[in-house]
C-alpha atoms as a PDB file:
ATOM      1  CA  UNK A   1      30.423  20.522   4.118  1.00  0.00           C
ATOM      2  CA  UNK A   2      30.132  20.234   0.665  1.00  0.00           C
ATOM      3  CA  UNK A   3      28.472  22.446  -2.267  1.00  0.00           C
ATOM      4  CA  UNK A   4      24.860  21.176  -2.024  1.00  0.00           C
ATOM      5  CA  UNK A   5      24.680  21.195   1.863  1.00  0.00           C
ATOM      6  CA  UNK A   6      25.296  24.492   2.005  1.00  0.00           C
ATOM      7  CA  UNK A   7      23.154  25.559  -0.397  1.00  0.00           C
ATOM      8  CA  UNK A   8      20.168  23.537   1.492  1.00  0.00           C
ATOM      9  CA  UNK A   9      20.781  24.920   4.545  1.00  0.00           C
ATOM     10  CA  UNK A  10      20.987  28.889   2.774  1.00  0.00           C
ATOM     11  CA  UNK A  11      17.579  27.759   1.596  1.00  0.00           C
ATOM     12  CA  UNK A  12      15.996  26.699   4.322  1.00  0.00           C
ATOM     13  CA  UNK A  13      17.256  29.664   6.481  1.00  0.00           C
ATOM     14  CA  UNK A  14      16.197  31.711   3.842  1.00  0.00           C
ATOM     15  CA  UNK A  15      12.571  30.124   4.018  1.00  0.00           C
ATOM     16  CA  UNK A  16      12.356  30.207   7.681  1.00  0.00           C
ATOM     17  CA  UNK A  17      12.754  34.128   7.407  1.00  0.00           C
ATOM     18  CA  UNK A  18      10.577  34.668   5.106  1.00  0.00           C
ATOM     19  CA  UNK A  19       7.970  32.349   7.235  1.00  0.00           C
ATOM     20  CA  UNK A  20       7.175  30.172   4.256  1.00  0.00           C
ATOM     21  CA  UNK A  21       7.536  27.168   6.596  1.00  0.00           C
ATOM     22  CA  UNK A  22       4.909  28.706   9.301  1.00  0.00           C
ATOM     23  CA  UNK A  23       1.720  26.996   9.977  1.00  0.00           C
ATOM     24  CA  UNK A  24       2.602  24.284   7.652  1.00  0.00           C
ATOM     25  CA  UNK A  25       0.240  20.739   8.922  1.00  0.00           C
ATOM     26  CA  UNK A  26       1.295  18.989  11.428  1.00  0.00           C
ATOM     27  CA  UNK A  27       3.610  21.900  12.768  1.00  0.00           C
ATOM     28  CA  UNK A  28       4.100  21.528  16.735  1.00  0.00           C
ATOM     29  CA  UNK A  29       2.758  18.015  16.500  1.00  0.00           C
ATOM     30  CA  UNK A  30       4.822  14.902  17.006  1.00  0.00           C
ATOM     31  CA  UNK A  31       5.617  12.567  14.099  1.00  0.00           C
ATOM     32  CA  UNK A  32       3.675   9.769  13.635  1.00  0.00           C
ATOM     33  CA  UNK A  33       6.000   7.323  12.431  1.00  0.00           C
ATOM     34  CA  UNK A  34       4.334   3.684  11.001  1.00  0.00           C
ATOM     35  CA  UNK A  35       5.109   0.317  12.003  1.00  0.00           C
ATOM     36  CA  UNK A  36       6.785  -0.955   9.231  1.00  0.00           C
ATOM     37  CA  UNK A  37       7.902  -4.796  10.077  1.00  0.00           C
ATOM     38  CA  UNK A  38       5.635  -6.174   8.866  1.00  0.00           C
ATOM     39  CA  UNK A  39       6.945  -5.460   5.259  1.00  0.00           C
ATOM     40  CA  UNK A  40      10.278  -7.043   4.047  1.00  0.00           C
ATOM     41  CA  UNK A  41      13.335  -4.560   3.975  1.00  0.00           C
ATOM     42  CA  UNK A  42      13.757  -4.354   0.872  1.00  0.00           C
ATOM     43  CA  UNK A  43      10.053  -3.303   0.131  1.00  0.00           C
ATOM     44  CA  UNK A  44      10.419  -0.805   2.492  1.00  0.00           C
ATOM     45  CA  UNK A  45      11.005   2.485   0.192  1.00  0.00           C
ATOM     46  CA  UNK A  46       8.262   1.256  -3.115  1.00  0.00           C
ATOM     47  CA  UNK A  47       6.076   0.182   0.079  1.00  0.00           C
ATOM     48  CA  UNK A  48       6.424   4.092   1.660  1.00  0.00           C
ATOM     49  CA  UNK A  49       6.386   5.732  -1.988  1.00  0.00           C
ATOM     50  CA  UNK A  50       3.297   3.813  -3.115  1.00  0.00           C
ATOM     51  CA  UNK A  51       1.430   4.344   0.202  1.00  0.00           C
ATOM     52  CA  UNK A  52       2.592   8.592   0.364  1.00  0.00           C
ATOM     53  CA  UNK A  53       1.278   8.397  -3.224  1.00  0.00           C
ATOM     54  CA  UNK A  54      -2.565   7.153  -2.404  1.00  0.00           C
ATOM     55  CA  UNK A  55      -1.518   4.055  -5.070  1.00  0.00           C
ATOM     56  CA  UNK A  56      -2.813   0.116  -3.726  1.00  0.00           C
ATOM     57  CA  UNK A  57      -1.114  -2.636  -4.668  1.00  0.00           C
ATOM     58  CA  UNK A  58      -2.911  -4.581  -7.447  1.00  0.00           C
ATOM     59  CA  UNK A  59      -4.164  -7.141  -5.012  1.00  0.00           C
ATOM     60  CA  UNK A  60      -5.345  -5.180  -2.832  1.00  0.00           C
ATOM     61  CA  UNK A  61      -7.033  -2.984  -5.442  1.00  0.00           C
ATOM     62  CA  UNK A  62      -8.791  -5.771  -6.512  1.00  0.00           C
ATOM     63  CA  UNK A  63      -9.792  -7.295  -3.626  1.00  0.00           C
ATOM     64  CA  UNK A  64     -11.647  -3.828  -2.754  1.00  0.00           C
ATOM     65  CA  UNK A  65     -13.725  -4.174  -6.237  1.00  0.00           C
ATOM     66  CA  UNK A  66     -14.465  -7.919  -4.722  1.00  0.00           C
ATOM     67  CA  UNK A  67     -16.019  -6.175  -1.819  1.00  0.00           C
ATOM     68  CA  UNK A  68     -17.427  -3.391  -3.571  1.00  0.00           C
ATOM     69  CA  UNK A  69     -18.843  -6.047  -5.859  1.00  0.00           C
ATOM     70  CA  UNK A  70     -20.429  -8.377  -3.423  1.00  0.00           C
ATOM     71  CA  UNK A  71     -22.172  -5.117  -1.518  1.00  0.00           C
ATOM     72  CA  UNK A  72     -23.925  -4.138  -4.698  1.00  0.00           C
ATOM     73  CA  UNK A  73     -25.101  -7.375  -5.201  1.00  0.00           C
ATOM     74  CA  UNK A  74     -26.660  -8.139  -1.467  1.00  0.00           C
ATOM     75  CA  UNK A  75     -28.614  -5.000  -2.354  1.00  0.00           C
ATOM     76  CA  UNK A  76     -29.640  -5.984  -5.852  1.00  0.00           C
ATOM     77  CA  UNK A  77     -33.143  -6.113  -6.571  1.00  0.00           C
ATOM     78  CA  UNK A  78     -33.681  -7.208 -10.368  1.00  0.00           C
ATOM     79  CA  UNK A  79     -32.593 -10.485 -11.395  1.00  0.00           C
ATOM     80  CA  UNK A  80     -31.112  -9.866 -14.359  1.00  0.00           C
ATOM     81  CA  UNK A  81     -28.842  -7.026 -12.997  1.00  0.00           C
ATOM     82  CA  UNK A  82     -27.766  -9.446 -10.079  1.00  0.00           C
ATOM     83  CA  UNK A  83     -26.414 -12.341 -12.975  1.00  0.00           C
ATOM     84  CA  UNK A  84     -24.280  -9.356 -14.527  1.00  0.00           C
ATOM     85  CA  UNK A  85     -22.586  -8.599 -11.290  1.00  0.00           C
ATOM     86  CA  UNK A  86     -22.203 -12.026 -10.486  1.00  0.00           C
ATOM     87  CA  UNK A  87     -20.486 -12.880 -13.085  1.00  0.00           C
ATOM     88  CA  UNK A  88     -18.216  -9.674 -13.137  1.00  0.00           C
ATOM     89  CA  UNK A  89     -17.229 -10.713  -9.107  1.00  0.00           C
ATOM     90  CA  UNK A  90     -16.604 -14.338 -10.292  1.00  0.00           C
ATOM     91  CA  UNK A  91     -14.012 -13.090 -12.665  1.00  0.00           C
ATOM     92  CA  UNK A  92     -12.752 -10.814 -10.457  1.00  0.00           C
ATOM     93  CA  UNK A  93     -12.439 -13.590  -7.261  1.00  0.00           C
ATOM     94  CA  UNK A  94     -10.630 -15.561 -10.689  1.00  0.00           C
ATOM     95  CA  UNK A  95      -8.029 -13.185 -11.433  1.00  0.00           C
ATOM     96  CA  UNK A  96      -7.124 -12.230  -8.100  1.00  0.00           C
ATOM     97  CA  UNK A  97      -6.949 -16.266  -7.093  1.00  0.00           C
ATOM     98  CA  UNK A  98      -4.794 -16.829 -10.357  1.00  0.00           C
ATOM     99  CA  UNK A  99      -2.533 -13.348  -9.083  1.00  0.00           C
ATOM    100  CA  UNK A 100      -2.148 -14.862  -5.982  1.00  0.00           C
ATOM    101  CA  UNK A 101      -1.108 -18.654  -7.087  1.00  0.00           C
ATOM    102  CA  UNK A 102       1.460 -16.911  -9.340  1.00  0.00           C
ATOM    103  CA  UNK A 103       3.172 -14.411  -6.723  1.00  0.00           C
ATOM    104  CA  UNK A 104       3.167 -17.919  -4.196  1.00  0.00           C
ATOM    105  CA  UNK A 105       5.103 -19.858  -7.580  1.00  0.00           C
ATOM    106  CA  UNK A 106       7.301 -17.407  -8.719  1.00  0.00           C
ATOM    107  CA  UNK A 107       8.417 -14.788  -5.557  1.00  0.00           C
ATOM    108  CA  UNK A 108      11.724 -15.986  -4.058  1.00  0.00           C
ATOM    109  CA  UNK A 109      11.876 -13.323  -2.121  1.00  0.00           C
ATOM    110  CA  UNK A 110       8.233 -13.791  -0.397  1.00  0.00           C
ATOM    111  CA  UNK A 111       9.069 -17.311  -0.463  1.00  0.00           C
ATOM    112  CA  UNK A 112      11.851 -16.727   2.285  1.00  0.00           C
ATOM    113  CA  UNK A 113      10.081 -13.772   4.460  1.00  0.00           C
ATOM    114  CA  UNK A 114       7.490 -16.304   4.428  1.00  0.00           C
ATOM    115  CA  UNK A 115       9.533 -18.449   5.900  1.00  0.00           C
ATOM    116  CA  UNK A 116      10.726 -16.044   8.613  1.00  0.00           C
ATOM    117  CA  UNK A 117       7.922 -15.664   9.800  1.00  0.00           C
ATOM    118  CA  UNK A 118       6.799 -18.957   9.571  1.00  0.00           C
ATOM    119  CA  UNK A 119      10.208 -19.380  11.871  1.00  0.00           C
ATOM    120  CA  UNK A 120       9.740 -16.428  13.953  1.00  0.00           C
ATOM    121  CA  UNK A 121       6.564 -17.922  15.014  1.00  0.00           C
ATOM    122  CA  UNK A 122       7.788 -21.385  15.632  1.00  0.00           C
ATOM    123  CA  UNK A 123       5.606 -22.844  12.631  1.00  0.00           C
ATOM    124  CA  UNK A 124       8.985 -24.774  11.310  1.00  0.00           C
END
């Protein structure tokens, strides 16, 4: 065992005298783990990190304002207000289309887990 190890495990002995790790969340409950094949591999770790973190993806960020957007205007009232936000969604429903186009051109590597799937679920 090397250096490190040891000092881990004098740590978390130490801790579990002390009863720093008592009542912690969770404690006596079973893990639950998330279904994670439905994201490639290698996105695995960023998809875990980002997720533990509370941080959306830029598509899906904006695709919430898009909701949030088209909510506030189905309960708009003035006219003039409702132009504003529709033009504000219309840019956003833009940018996201144009993110989208782009990641479909340019991603290699969605390009061919696309393409498992599409095989996995006899589409080719």
């Amino acid at each position: 065992m090397d250096i490190l190890a040891i000092l881990a495990e004098n740590k978390i002995r130490e801790a579990i005298a002390n009863g720093d790790l008592n009542n912690l969340p969770g404690s006596g409950k079973p893990i639950k783990l998330e279904d994670l094949s439905h994201v490639p591999e290698e996105l695995r770790a960023g998809y875990s990190i980002l997720k533990n973190a509370g941080v959306l993806p830029e598509e899906m960020e904006l695709k919430k304002e898009i909701i949030t957007l088209q909510k506030l205007i189905d309960c708009c009232q003035g006219n003039e207000d409702r132009k504003q936000l529709v033009k504000k969604l219309n840019e956003k429903i833009l940018r996201f289309d144009l993110m989208m186009d782009r990641r479909k051109t340019c991603s290699a590597g969605l390009t061919q887990y696309r393409d498992k799937i599409y095989r996995k679920f006899g589409g080719y």
